[in-house]
C-alpha atoms as a PDB file:
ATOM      1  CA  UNK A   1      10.978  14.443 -34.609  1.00  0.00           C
ATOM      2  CA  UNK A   2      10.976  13.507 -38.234  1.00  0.00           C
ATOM      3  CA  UNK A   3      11.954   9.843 -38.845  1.00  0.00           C
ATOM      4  CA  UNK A   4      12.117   8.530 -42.671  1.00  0.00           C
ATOM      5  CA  UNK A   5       8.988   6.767 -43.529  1.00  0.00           C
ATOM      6  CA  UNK A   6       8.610   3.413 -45.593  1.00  0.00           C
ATOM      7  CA  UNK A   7       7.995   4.056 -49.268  1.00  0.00           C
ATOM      8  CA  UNK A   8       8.738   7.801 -48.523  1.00  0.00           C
ATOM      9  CA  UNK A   9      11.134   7.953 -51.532  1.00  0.00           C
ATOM     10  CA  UNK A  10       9.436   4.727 -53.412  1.00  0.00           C
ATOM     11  CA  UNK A  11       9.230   5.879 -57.478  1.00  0.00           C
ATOM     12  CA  UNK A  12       6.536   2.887 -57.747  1.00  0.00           C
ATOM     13  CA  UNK A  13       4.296   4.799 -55.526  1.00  0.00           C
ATOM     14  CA  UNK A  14       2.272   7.018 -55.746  1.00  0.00           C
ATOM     15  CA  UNK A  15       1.101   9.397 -52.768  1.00  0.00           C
ATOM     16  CA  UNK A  16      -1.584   7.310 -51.747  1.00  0.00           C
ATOM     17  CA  UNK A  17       0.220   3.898 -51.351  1.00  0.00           C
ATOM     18  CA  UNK A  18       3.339   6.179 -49.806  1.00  0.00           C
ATOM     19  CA  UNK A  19       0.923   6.706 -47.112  1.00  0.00           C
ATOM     20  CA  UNK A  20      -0.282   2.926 -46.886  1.00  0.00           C
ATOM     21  CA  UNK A  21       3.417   1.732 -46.359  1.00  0.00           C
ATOM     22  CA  UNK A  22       4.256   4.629 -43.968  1.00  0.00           C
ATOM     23  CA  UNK A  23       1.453   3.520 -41.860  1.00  0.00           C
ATOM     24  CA  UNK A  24       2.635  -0.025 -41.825  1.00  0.00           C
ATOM     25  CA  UNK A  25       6.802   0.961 -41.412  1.00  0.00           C
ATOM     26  CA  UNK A  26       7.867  -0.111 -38.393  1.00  0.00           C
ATOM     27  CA  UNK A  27       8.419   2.487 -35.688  1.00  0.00           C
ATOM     28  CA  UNK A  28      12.346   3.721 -35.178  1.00  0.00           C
ATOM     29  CA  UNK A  29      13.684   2.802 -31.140  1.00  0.00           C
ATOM     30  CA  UNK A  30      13.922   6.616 -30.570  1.00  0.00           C
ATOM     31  CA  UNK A  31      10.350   7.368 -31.595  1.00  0.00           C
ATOM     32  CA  UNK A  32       9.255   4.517 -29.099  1.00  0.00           C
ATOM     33  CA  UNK A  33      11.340   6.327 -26.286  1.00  0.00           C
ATOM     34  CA  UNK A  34      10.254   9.358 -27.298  1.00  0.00           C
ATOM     35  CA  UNK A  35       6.419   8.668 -26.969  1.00  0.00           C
ATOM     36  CA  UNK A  36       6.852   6.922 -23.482  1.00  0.00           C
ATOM     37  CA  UNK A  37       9.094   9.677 -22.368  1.00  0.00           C
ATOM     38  CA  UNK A  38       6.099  12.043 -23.224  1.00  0.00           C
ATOM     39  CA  UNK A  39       3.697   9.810 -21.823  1.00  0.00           C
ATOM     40  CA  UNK A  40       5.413  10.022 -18.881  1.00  0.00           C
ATOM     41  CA  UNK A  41       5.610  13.558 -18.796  1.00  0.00           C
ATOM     42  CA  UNK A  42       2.105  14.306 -19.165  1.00  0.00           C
ATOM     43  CA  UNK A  43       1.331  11.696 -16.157  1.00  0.00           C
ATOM     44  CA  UNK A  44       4.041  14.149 -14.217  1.00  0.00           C
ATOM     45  CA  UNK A  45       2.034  17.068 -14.893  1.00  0.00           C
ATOM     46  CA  UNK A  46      -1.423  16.033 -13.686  1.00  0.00           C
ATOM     47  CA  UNK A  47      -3.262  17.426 -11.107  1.00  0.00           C
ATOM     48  CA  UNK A  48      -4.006  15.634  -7.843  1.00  0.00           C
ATOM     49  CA  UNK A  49      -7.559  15.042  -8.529  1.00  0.00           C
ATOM     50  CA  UNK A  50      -6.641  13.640 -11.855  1.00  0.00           C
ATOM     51  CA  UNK A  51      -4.042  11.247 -10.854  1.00  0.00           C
ATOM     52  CA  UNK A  52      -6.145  10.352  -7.651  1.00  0.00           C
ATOM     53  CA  UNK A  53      -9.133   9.517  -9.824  1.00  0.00           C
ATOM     54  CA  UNK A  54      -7.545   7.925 -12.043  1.00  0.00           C
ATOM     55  CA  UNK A  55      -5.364   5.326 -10.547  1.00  0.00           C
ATOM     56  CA  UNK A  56      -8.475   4.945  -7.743  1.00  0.00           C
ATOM     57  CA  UNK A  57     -10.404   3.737 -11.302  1.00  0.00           C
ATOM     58  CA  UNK A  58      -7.175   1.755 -12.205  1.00  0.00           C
ATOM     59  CA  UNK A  59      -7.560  -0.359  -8.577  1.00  0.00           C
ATOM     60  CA  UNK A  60     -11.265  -0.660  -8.943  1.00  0.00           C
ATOM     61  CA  UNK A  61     -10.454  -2.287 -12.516  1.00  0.00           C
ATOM     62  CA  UNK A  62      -7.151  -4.158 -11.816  1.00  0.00           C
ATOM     63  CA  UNK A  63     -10.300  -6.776  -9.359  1.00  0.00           C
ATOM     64  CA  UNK A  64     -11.750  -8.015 -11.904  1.00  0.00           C
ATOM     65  CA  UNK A  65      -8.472  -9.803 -13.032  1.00  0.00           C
ATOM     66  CA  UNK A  66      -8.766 -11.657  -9.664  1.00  0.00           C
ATOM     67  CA  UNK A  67     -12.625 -12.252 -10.047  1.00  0.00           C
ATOM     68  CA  UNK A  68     -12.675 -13.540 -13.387  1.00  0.00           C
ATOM     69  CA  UNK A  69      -9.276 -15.873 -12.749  1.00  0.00           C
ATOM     70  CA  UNK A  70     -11.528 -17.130  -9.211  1.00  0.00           C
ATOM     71  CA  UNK A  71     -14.351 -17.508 -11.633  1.00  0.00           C
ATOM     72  CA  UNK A  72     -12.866 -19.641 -14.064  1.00  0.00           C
ATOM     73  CA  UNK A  73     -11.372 -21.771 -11.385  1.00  0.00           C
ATOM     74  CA  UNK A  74     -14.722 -22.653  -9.867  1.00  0.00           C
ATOM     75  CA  UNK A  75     -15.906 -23.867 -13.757  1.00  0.00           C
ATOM     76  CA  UNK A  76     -13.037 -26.122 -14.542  1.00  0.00           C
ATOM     77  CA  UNK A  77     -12.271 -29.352 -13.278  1.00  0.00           C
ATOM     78  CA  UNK A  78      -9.168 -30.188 -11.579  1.00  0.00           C
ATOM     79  CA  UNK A  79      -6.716 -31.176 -14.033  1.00  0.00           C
ATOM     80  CA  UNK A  80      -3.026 -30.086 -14.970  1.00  0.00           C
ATOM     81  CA  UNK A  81      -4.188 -27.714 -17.378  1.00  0.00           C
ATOM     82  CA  UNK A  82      -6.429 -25.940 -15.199  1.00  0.00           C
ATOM     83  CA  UNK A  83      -4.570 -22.932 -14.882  1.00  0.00           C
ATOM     84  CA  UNK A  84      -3.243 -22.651 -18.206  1.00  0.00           C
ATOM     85  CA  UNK A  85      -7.128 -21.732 -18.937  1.00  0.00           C
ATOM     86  CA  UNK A  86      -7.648 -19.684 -15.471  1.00  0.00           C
ATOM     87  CA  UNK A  87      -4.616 -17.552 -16.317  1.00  0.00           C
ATOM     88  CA  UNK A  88      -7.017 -15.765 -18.850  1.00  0.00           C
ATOM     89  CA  UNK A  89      -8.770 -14.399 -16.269  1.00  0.00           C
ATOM     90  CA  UNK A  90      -5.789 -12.714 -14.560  1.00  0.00           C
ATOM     91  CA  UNK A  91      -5.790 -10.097 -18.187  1.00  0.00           C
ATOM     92  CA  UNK A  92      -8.859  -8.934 -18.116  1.00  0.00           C
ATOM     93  CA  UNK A  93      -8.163  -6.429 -15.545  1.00  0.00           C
ATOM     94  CA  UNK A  94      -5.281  -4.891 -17.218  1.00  0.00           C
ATOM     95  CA  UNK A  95      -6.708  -4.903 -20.891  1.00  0.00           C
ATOM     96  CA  UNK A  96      -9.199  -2.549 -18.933  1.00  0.00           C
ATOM     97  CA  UNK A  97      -6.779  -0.296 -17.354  1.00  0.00           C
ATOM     98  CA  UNK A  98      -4.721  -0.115 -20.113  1.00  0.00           C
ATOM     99  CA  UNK A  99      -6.952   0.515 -23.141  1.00  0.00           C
ATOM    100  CA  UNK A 100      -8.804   2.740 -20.602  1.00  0.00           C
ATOM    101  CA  UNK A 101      -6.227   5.386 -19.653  1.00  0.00           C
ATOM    102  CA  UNK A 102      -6.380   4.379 -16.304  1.00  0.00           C
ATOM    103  CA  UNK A 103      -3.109   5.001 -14.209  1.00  0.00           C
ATOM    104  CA  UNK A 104      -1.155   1.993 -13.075  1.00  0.00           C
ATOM    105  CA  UNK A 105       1.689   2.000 -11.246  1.00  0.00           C
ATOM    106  CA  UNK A 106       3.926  -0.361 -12.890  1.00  0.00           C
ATOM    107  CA  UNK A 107       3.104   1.414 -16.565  1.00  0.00           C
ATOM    108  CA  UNK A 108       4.818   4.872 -13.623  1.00  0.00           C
ATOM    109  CA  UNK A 109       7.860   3.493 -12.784  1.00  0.00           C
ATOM    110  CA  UNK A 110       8.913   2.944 -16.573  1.00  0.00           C
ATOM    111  CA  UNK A 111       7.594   6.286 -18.087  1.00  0.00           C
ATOM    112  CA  UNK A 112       8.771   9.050 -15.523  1.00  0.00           C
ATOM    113  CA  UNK A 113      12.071   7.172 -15.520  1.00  0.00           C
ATOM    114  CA  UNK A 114      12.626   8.007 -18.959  1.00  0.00           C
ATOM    115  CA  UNK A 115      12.238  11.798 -18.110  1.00  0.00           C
ATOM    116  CA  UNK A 116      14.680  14.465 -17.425  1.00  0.00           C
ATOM    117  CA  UNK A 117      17.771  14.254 -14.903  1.00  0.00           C
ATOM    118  CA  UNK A 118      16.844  16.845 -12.441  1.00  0.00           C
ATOM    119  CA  UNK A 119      15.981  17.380  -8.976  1.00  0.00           C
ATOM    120  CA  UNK A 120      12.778  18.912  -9.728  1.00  0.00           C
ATOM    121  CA  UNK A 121      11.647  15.836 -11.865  1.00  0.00           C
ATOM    122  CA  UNK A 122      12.548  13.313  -9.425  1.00  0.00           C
ATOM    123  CA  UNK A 123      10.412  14.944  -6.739  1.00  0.00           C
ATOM    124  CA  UNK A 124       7.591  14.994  -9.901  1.00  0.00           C
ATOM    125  CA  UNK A 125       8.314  11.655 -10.165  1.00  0.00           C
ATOM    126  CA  UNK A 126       8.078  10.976  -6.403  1.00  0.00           C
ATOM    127  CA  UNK A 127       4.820  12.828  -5.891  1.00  0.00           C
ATOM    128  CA  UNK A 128       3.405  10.615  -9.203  1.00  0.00           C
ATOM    129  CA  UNK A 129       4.373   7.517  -7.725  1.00  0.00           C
ATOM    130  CA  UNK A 130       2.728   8.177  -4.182  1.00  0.00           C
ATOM    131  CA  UNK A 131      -0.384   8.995  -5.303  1.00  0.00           C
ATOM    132  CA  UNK A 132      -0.784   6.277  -8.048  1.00  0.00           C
ATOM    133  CA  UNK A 133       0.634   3.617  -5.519  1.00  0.00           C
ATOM    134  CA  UNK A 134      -1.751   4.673  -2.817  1.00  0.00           C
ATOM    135  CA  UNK A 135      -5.261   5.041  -4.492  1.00  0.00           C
ATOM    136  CA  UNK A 136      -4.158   2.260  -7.063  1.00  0.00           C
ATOM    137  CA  UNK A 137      -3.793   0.324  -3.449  1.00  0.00           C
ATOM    138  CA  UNK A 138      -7.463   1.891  -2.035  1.00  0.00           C
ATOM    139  CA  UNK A 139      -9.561   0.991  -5.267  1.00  0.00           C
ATOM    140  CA  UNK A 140      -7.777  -2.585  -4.883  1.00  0.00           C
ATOM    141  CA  UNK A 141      -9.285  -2.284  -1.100  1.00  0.00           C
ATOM    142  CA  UNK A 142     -11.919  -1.549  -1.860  1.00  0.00           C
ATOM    143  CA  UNK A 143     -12.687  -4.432  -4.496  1.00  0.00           C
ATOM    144  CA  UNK A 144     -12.013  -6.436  -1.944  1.00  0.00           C
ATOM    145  CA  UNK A 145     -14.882  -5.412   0.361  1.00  0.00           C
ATOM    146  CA  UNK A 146     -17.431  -5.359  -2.176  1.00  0.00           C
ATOM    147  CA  UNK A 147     -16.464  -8.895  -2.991  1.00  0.00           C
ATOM    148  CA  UNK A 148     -17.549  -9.341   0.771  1.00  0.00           C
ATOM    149  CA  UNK A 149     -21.551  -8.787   0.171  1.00  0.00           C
ATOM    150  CA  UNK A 150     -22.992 -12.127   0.366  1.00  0.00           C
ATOM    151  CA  UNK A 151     -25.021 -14.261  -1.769  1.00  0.00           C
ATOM    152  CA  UNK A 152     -23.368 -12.351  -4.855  1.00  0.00           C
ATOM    153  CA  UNK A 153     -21.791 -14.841  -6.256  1.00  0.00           C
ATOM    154  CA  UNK A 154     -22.112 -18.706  -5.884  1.00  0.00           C
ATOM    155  CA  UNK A 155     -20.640 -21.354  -3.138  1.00  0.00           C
ATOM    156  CA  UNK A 156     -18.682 -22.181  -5.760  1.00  0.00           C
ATOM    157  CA  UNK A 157     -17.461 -18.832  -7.004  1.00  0.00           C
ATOM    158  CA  UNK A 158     -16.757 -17.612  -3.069  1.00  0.00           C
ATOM    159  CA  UNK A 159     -14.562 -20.668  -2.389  1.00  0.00           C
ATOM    160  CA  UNK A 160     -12.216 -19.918  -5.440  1.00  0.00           C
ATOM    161  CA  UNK A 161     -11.813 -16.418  -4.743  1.00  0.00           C
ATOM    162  CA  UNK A 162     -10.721 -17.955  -0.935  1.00  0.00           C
ATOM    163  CA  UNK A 163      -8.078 -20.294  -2.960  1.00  0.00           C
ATOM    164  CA  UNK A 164      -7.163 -17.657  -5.571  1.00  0.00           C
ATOM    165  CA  UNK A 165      -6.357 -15.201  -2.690  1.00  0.00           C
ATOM    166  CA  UNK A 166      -4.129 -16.656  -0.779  1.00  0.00           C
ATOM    167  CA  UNK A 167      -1.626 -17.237  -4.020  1.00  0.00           C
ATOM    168  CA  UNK A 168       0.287 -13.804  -3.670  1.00  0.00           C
ATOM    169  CA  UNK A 169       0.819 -14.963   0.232  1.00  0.00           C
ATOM    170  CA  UNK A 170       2.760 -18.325  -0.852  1.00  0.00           C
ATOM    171  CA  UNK A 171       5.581 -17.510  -0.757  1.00  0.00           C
ATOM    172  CA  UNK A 172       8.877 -16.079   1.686  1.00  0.00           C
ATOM    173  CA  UNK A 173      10.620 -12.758   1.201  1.00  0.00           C
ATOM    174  CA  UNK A 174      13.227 -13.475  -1.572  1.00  0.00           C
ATOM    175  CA  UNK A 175      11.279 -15.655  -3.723  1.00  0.00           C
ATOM    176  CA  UNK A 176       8.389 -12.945  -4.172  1.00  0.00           C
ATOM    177  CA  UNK A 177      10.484 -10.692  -4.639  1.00  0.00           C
ATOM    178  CA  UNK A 178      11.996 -12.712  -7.462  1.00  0.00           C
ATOM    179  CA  UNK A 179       8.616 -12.736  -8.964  1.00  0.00           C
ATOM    180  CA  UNK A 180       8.364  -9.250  -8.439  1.00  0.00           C
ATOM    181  CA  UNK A 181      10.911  -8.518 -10.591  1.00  0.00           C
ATOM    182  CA  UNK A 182      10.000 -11.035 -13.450  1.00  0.00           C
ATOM    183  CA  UNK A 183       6.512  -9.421 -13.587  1.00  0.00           C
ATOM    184  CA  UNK A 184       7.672  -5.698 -12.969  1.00  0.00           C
ATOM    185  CA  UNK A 185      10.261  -6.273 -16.322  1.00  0.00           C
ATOM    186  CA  UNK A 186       7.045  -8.023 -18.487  1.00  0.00           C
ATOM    187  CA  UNK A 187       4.917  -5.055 -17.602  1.00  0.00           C
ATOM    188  CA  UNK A 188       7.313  -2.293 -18.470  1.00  0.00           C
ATOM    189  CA  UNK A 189       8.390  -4.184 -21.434  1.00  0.00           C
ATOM    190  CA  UNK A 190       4.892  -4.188 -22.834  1.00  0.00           C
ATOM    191  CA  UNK A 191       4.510  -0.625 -21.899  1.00  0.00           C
ATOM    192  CA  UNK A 192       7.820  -0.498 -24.741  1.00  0.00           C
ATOM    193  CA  UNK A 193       5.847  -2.788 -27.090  1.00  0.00           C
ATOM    194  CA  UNK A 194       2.628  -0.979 -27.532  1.00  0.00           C
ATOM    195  CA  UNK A 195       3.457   2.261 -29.268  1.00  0.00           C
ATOM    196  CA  UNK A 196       4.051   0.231 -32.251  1.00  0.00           C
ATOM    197  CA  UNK A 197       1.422  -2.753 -31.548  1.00  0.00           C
ATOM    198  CA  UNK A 198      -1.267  -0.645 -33.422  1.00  0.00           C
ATOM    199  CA  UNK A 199      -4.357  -2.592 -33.503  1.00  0.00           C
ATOM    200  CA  UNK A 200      -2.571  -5.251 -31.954  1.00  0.00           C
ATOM    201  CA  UNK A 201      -2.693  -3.562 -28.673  1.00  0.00           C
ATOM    202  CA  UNK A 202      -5.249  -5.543 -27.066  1.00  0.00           C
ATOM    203  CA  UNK A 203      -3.085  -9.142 -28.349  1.00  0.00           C
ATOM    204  CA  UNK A 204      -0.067  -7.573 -27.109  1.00  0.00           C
ATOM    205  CA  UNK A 205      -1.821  -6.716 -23.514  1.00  0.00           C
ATOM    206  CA  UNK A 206      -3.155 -10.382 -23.137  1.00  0.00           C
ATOM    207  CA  UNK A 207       0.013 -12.239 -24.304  1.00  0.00           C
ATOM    208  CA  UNK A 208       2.387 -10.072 -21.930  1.00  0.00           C
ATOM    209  CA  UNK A 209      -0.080 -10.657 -18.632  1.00  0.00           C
ATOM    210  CA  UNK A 210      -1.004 -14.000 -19.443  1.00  0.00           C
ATOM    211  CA  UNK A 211       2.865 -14.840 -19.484  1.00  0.00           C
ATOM    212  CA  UNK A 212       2.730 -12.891 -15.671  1.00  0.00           C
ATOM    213  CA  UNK A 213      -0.281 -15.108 -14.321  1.00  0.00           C
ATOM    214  CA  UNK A 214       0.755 -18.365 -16.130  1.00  0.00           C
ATOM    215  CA  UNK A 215       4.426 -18.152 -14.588  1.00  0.00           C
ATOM    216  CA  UNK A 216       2.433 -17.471 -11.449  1.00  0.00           C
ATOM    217  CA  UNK A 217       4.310 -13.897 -11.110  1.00  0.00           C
ATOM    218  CA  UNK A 218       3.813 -10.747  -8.079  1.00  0.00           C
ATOM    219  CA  UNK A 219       1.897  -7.617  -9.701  1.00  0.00           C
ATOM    220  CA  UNK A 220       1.888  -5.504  -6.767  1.00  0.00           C
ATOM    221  CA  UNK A 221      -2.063  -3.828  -7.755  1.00  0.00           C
ATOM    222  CA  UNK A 222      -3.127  -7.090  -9.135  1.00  0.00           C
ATOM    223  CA  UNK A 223      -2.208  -9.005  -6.099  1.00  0.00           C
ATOM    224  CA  UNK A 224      -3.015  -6.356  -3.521  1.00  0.00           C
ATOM    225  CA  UNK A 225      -6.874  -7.268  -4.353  1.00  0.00           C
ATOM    226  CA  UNK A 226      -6.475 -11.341  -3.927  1.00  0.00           C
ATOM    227  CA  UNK A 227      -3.998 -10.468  -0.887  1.00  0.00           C
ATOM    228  CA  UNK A 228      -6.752  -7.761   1.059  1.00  0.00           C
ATOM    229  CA  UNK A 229      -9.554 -10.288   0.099  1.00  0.00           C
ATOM    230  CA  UNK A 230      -6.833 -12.887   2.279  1.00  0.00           C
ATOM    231  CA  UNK A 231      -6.990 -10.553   4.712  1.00  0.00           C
ATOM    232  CA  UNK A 232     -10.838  -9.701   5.128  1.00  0.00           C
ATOM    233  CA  UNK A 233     -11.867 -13.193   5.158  1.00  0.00           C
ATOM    234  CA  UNK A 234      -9.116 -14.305   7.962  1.00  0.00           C
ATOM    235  CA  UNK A 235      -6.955 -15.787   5.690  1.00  0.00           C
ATOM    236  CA  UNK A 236      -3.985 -13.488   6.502  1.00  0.00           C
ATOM    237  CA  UNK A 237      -3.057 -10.869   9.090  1.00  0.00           C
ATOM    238  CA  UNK A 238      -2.543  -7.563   7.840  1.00  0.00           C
ATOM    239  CA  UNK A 239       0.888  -7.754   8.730  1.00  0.00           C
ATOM    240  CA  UNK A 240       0.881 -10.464   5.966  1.00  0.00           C
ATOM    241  CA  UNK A 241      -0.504  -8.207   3.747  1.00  0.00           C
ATOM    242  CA  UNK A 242       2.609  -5.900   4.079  1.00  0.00           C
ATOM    243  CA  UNK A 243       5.151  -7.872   5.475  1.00  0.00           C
ATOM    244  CA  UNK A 244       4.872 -11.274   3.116  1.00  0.00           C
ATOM    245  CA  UNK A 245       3.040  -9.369  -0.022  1.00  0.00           C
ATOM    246  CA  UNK A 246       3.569  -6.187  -0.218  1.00  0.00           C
ATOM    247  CA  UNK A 247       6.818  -4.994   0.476  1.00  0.00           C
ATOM    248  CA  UNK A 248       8.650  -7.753  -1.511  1.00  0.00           C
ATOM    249  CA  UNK A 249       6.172  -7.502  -4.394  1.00  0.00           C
ATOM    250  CA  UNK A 250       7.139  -3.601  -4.612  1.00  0.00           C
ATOM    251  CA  UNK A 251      10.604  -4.284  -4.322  1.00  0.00           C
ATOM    252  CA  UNK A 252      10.881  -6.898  -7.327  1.00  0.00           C
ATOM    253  CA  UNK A 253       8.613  -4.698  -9.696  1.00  0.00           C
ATOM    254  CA  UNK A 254      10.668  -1.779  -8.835  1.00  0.00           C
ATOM    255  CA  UNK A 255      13.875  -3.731 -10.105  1.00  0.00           C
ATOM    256  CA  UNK A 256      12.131  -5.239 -12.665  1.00  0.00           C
ATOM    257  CA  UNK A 257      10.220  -1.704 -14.401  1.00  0.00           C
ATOM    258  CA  UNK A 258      12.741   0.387 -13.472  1.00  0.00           C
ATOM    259  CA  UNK A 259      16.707  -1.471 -13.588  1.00  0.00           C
ATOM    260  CA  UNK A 260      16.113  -4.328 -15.915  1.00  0.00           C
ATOM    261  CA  UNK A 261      14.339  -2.235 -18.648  1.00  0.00           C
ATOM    262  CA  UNK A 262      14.166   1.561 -18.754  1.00  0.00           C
ATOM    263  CA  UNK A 263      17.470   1.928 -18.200  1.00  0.00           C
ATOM    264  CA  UNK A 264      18.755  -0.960 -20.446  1.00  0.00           C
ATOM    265  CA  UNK A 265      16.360   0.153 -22.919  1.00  0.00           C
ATOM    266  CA  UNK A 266      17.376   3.812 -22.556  1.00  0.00           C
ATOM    267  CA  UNK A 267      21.274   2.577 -22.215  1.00  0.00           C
ATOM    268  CA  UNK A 268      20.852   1.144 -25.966  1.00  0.00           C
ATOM    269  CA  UNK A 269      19.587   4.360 -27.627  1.00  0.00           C
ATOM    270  CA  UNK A 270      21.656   7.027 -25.957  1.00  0.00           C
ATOM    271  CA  UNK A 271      24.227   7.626 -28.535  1.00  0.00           C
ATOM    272  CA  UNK A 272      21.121   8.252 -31.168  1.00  0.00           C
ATOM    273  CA  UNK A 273      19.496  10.888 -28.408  1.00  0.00           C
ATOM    274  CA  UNK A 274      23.084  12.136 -28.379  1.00  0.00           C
ATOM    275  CA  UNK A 275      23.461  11.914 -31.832  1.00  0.00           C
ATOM    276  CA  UNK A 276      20.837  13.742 -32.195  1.00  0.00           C
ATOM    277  CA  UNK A 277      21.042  16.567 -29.569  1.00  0.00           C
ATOM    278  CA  UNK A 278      24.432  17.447 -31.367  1.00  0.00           C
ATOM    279  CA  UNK A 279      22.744  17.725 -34.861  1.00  0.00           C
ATOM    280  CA  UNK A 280      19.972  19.690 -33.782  1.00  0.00           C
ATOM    281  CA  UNK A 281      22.780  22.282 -31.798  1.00  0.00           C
END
């Protein structure tokens, strides 16, 4: 797709500086659908192995946003502003995932909406979202259990992670999923804002999950490890797990990746990917 370019057409520069200001243009709303659309269709078309791997590394990664948050609440004191600092912690999981390749699936349920209209692509879809839920959901499990092995950590350390845990259990039915949807619309819109972040990818990643820990938001991968590590140490039931975190969690980033942005987002630019079906025809 050929968009015009800043400085393109400039007489005052030459070929050299056309290039510098092309570099720096900001990127046209149909190029930005365009390369998440692709994105997604290139998750579609993996293999099992690779998606399994993949979002089983994306789990295993997504843990230590709820060790590092746990670790920074055992080093601070207890003051108001205590988790305005903690809430750092909560990004470091997804600056990993993200700048790693790793599949998530809240980044899914924005990218493979934004594919085709056809039967065969929603059961592509389908089959994408199962198996990046699931072993997003194991690797999150499993982080869990390793943060079982004692004498790891400190006293200290051990007792957070116990507090930290039980935070995406606080909650009834509606009200998570309320954050759900919050947190599902923040991570799809940053999946929008980082084709044309640049080298301000890894800014853009912290600012849009700090916003989802500091509002005290539902990830459903980031909260599966803090709600399994509930579970594990007695904490919660397993029917917790599903019942109180889970399900609503799923349901409000759902709403949130796939309602209140890809399709509002796509809604805005289809006249221009009409527009531009026609011209091409």
């Amino acid at each position: 797709m050929n968009e015009p370019q800043a400085g393109a057409d400039s007489p005052h520069l030459d070929s050299d500086e056309q290039e510098q200001a092309a570099e720096h243009s900001t990127l046209h709303p149909l190029v930005i659908h365009e390369i998440v659309r692709e994105e997604g269709e290139t998750a579609m078309d993996r293999t099992f192995a690779a998606l399994m791997w993949s979002a089983l590394a994306a789990g295993l990664s997504m843990g230590f946003s709820f060790l590092v948050q746990s670790i920074l609440e055992s080093a601070l004191p207890e003051t108001s502003w205590r988790g305005l600092v903690s809430s750092l912690g909560y990004t470091i999981g997804f600056v990993f995932v993200i700048l790693g390749r790793q599949q998530l699936f809240t980044e899914s349920t924005l990218t493979a909406v934004l594919t085709r209209r056809d039967l065969k692509t929603l059961f592509k879809a389908l089959r994408l979202w199962a198996i990046v839920l699931f072993f997003n959901l194991v690797g999150t499990t499993i982080f869990a259990g390793i943060l079982q092995i004692e004498s790891v950590f400190s006293p200290e350390v051990s007792d957070s992670l116990a507090k930290v845990a039980r935070t995406p259990l606080s909650a009834d039915f509606g009200v998570t999923v309320g954050r759900g949807v919050f947190s599902g619309w923040l991570i799809a819109l940053m999946v929008w804002l980082l084709p044309s972040a640049r080298s301000a990818r890894l800014l853009t990643i912290l600012l849009v999950t700090y916003t989802v820990a500091v509002s005290k938001l539902t990830h459903v991968i980031a909260g599966s490890v803090e709600a399994a590590y509930a579970v594990m140490i007695g904490a919660a039931t397993v029917s917790d797990y599903f019942l109180v975190f889970m399900v609503p969690t799923l349901i409000g980033n759902m709403i949130g990746g796939i309602s209140l942005v890809a399709i509002v987002n796509h809604a805005a630019i289809a006249p221009e990917i009409a527009g531009a079906s026609r011209r091409r025809d």
